[in-house]
Protein backbone atom coordinates (compact mmCIF):
# COMPACT_ATOMS: atom_id res chain seq x y z
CA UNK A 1 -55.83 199.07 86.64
CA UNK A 2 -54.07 195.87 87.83
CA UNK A 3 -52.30 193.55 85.18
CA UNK A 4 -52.93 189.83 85.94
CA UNK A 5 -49.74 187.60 85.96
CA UNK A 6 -48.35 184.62 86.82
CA UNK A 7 -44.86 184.13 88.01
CA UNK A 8 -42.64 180.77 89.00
CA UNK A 9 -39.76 180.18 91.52
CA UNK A 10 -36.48 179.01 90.14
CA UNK A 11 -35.03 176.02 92.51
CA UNK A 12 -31.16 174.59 93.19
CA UNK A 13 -33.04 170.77 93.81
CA UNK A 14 -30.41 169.17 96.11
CA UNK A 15 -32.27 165.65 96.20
CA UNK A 16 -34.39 165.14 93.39
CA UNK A 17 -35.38 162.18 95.65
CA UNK A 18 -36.28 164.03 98.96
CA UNK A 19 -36.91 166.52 96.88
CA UNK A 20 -35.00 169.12 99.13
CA UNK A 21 -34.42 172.60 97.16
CA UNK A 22 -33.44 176.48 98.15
CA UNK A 23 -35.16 179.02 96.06
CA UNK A 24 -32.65 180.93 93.52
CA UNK A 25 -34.72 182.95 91.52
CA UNK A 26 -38.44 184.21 90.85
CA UNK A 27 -39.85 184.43 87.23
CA UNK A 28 -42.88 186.39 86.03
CA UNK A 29 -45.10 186.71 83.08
CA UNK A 30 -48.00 189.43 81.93
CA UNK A 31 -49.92 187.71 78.36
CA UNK A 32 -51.52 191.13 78.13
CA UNK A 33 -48.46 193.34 78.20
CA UNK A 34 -45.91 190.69 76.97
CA UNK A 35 -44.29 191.11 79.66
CA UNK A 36 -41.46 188.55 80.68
CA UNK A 37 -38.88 188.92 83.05
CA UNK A 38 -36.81 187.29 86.12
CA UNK A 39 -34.40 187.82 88.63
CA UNK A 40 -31.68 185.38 89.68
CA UNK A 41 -29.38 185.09 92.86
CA UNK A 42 -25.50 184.76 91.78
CA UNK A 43 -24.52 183.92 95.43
CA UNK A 44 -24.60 180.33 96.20
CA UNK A 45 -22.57 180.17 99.99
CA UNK A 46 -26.27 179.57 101.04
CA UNK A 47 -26.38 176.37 99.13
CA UNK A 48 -23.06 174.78 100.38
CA UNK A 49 -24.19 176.17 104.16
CA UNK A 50 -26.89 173.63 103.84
CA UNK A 51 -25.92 171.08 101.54
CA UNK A 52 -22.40 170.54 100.07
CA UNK A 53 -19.90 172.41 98.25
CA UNK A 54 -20.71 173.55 94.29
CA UNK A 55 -18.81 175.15 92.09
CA UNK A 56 -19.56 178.52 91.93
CA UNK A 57 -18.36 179.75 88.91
CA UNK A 58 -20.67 177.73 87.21
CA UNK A 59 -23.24 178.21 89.53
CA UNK A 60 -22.89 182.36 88.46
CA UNK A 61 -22.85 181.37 84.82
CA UNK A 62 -25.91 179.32 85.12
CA UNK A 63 -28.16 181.80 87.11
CA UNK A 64 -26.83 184.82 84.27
CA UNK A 65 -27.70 182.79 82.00
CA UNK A 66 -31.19 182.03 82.74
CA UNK A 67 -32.10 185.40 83.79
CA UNK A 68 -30.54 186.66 80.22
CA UNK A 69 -32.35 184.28 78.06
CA UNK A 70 -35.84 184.89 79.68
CA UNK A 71 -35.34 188.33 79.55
CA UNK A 72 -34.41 187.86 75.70
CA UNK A 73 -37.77 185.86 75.57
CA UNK A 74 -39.38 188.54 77.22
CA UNK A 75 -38.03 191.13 74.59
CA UNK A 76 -39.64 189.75 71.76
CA UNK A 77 -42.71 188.83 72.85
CA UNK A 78 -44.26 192.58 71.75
CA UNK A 79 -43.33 191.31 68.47
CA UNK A 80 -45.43 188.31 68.32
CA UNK A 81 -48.36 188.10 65.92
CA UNK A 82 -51.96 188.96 67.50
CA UNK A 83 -52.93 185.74 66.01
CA UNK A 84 -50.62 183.08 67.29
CA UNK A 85 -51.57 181.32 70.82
CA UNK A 86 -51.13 182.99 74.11
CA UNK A 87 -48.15 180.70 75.82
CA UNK A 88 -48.18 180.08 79.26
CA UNK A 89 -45.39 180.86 81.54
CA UNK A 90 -44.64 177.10 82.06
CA UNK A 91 -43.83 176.58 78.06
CA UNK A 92 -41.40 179.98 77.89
CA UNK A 93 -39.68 179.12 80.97
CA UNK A 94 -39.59 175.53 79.05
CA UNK A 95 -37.35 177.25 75.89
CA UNK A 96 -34.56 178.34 78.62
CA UNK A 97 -34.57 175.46 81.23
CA UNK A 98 -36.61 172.42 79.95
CA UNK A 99 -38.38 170.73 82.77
CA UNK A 100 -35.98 167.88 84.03
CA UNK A 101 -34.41 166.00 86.20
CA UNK A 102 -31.56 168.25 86.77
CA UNK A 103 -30.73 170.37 90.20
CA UNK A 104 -31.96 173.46 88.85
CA UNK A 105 -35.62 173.75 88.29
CA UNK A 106 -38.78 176.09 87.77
CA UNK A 107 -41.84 175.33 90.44
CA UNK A 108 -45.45 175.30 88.83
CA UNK A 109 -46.93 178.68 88.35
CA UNK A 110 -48.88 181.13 90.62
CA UNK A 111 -50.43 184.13 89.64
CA UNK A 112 -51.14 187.34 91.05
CA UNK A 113 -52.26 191.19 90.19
CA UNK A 114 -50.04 193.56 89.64
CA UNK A 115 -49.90 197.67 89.35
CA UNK A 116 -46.31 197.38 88.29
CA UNK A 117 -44.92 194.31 86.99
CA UNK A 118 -41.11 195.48 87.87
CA UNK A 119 -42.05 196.02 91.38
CA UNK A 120 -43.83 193.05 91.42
CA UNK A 121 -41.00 191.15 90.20
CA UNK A 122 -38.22 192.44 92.60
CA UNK A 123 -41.27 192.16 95.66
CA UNK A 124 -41.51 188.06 94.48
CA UNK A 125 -37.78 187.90 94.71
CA UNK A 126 -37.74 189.49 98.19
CA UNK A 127 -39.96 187.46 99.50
CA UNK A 128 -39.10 184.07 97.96
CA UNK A 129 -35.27 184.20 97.83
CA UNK A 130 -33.89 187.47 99.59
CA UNK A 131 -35.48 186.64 103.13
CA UNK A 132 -33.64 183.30 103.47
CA UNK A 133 -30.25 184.51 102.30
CA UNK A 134 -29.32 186.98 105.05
CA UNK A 135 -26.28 184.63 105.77
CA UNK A 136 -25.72 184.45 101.97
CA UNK A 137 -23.17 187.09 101.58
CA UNK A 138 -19.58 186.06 102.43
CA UNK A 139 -17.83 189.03 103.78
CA UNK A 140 -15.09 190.70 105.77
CA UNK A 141 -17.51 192.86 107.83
CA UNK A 142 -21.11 192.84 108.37
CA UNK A 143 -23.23 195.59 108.27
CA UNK A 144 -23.12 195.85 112.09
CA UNK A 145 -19.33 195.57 111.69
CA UNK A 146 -19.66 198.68 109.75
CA UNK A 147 -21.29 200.76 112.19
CA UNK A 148 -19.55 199.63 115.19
CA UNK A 149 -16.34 199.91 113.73
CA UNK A 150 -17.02 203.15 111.42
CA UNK A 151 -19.93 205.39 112.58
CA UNK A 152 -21.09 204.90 115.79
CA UNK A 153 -18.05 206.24 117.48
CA UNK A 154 -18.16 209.77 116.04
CA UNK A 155 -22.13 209.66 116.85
CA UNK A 156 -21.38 208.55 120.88
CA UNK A 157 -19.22 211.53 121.16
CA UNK A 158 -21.51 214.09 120.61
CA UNK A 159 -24.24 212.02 122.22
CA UNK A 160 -26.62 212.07 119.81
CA UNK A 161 -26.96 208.52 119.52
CA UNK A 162 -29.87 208.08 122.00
CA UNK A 163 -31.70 210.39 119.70
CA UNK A 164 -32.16 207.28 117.15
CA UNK A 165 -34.66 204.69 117.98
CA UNK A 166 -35.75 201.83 115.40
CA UNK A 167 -38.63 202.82 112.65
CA UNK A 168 -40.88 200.49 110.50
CA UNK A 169 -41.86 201.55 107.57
CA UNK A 170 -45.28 200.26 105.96
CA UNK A 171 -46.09 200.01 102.43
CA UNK A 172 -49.21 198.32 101.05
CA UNK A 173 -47.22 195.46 99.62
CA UNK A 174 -44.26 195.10 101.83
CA UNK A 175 -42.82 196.70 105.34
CA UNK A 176 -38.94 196.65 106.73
CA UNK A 177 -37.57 198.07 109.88
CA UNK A 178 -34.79 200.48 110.35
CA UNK A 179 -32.91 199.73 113.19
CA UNK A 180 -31.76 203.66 113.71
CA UNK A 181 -34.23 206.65 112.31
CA UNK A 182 -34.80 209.71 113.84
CA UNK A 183 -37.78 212.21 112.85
CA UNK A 184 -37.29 216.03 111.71
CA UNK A 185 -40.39 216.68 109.55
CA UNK A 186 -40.23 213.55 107.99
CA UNK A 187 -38.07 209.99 108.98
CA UNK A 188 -34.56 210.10 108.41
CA UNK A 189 -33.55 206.36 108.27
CA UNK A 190 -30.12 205.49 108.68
CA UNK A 191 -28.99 201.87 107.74
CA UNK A 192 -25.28 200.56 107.65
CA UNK A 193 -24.69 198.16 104.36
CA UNK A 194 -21.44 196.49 104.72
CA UNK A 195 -20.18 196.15 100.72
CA UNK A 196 -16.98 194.36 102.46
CA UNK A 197 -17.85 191.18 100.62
CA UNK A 198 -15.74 188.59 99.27
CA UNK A 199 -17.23 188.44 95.78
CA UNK A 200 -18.19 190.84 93.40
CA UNK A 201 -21.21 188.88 92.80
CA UNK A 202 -22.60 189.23 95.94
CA UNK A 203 -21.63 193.51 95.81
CA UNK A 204 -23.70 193.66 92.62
CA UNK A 205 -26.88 191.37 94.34
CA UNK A 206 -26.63 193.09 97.67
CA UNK A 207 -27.25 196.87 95.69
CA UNK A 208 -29.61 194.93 93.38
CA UNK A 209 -31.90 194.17 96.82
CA UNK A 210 -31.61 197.52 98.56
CA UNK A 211 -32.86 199.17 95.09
CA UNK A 212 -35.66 196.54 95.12
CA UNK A 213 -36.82 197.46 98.72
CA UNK A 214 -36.81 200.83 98.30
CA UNK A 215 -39.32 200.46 95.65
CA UNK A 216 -40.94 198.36 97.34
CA UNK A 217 -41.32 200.68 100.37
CA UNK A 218 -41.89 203.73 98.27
CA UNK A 219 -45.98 203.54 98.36
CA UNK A 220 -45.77 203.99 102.18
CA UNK A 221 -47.98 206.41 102.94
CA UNK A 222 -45.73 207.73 105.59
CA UNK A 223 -42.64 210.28 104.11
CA UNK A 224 -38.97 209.55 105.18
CA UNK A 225 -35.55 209.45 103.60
CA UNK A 226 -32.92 206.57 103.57
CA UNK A 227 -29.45 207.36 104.51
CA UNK A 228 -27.15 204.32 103.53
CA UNK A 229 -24.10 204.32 105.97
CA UNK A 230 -21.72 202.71 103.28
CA UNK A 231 -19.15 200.27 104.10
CA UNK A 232 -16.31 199.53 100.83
CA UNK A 233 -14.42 197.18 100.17
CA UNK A 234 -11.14 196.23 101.70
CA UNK A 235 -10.09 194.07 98.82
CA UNK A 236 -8.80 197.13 96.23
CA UNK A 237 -9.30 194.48 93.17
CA UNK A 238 -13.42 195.06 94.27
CA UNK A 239 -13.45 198.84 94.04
CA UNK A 240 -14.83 199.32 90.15
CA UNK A 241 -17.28 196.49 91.14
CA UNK A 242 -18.40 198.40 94.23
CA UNK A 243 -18.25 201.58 91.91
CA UNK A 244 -20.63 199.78 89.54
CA UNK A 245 -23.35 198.96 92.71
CA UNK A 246 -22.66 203.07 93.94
CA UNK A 247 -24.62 203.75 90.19
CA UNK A 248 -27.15 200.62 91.16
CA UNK A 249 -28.03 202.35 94.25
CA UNK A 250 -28.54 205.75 92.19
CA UNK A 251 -31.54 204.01 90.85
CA UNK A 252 -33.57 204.06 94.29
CA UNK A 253 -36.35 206.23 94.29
CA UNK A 254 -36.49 209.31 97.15
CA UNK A 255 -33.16 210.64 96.87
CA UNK A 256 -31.83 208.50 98.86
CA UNK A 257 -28.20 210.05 100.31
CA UNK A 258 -24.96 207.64 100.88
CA UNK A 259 -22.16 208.63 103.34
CA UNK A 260 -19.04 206.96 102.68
CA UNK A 261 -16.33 205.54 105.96
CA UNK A 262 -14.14 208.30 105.45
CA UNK A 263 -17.26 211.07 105.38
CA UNK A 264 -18.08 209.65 109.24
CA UNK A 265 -16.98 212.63 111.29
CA UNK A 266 -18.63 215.15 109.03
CA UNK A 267 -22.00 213.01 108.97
CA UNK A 268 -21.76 213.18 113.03
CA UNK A 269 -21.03 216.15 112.74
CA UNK A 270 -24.01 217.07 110.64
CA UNK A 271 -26.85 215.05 112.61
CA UNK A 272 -25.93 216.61 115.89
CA UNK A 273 -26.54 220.20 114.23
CA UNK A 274 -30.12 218.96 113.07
CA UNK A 275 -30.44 217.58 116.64
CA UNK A 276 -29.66 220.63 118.51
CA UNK A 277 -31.78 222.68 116.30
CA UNK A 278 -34.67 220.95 115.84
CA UNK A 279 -33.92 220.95 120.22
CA UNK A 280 -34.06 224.75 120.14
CA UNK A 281 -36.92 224.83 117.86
CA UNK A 282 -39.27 222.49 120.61
């Protein structure tokens, strides 16, 4: 049975005048499961790309903050009486972030249907925010730079790399495609992430979206497995942050498997077994 909801974007307003804005965050509300969540972005190099320098401490503190209180909100609504007045979104947003004419501001409600409000949720931030911030993440290597530099050297040496080919995958709600999957039974999809970032921010966000999309892309109706070719971080200071998004990604669903740099060689080694048997067995 689908829940009805209604959800709100969360804008950085650069000219209240022009009325420019980049989306930062995606609210959501269920009156008949008092349910009340959101999701903010702590990254901000997309803002002073396009507009100007901010300061992003601040910036970090804000978004937190937000996406604490509402989910404090959100906590207690169970709680509430049966008899006092169902509240729309607008007025609980309202108790956080009171509508204004500051830079940071919630956009007037939609609503939707919903099987699963979490999905939902991290779908809605996805598609609002995560889409426009693939140049969001400040980093020492991309995830290209990470198989380039890292994996596909150990692949071209056995020749085995012709065997990968790219691969959408299709869910009812949301699709993405792999740029390097190869099938044996089911897909194997094999995606460099890059976690050589500059901030630990971004480290935490960037394992926050790949658990989000592999939610999302869990109803597919077509089976596969996601092999995340992981890239760390140079910067030692980052490791217990980038230790803290390893136990993030532990929350996708499928049993997803992760194959560190310095496991390269032995995952080369690996696929070109599979290859030549699943060769031998055609």
């Amino acid at each position: 049975m689908k829940t009805p909801y209604s959800f709100s974007i969360l804008r950085y307003v650069h000219d209240p005048v022009t009325q420019e804005f980049i989306n930062i965050g995606v609210a959501v509300y269920s009156r008949e499961t008092g349910f009340l969540r959101a999701m903010c972005a702590t990254h901000y190099a997309r803002i002073t790309k396009m507009f100007a320098k901010i300061d992003g401490n601040r910036f970090r503190q804000l978004t937190r903050y937000i996406q604490e209180q509402i989910g404090v909100i959100g906590a207690s609504l169970p709680a509430a009486l049966p008899f006092e007045p169902a509240q729309a979104i607008e007025h609980l947003l309202a108790k956080v972030l009171p509508p204004d004419d500051s830079s940071v501001q919630f956009s007037h409600a939609g609503v939707g249907l919903s099987h699963d409000l979490e999905k939902t949720l991290a779908e809605l931030f996805d598609r609002y925010v995560n889409r426009y911030s693939s140049t969001a993440d400040s980093s020492r290597r991309d995830d290209d730079d990470v198989w380039r530099g890292t994996f596909r050297e150990p692949l071209e040496r056995r020749h085995v790399t012709a065997h990968l080919a790219p691969k959408r995958i299709v869910a009812p709600n949301y699709e993405y495609e792999f740029q390097r999957a190869w099938k044996n039974n089911i897909w194997h999809l094999y995606e460099p992430v890059s976690f050589d970032l500059l901030d630990g921010g971004s480290i935490l966000e960037k394992a926050n979206r790949w658990v989000g999309r592999a939610t999302s892309l869990n109803d597919s109706a077509e089976q596969f497995k996601i092999h995340l070719l992981l890239g760390e971080p140079e910067d030692s200071r980052l490791q217990g942050t980038f230790l803290k998004a390893r136990n993030i990604l532990g929350k996708m669903p499928g049993k997803p498997e992760f194959v560190r740099e310095d496991e390269a060689e032995s995952f080369a080694e690996e696929f070109e077994r599979e290859v030549r048997q699943h060769e031998k067995a055609g």
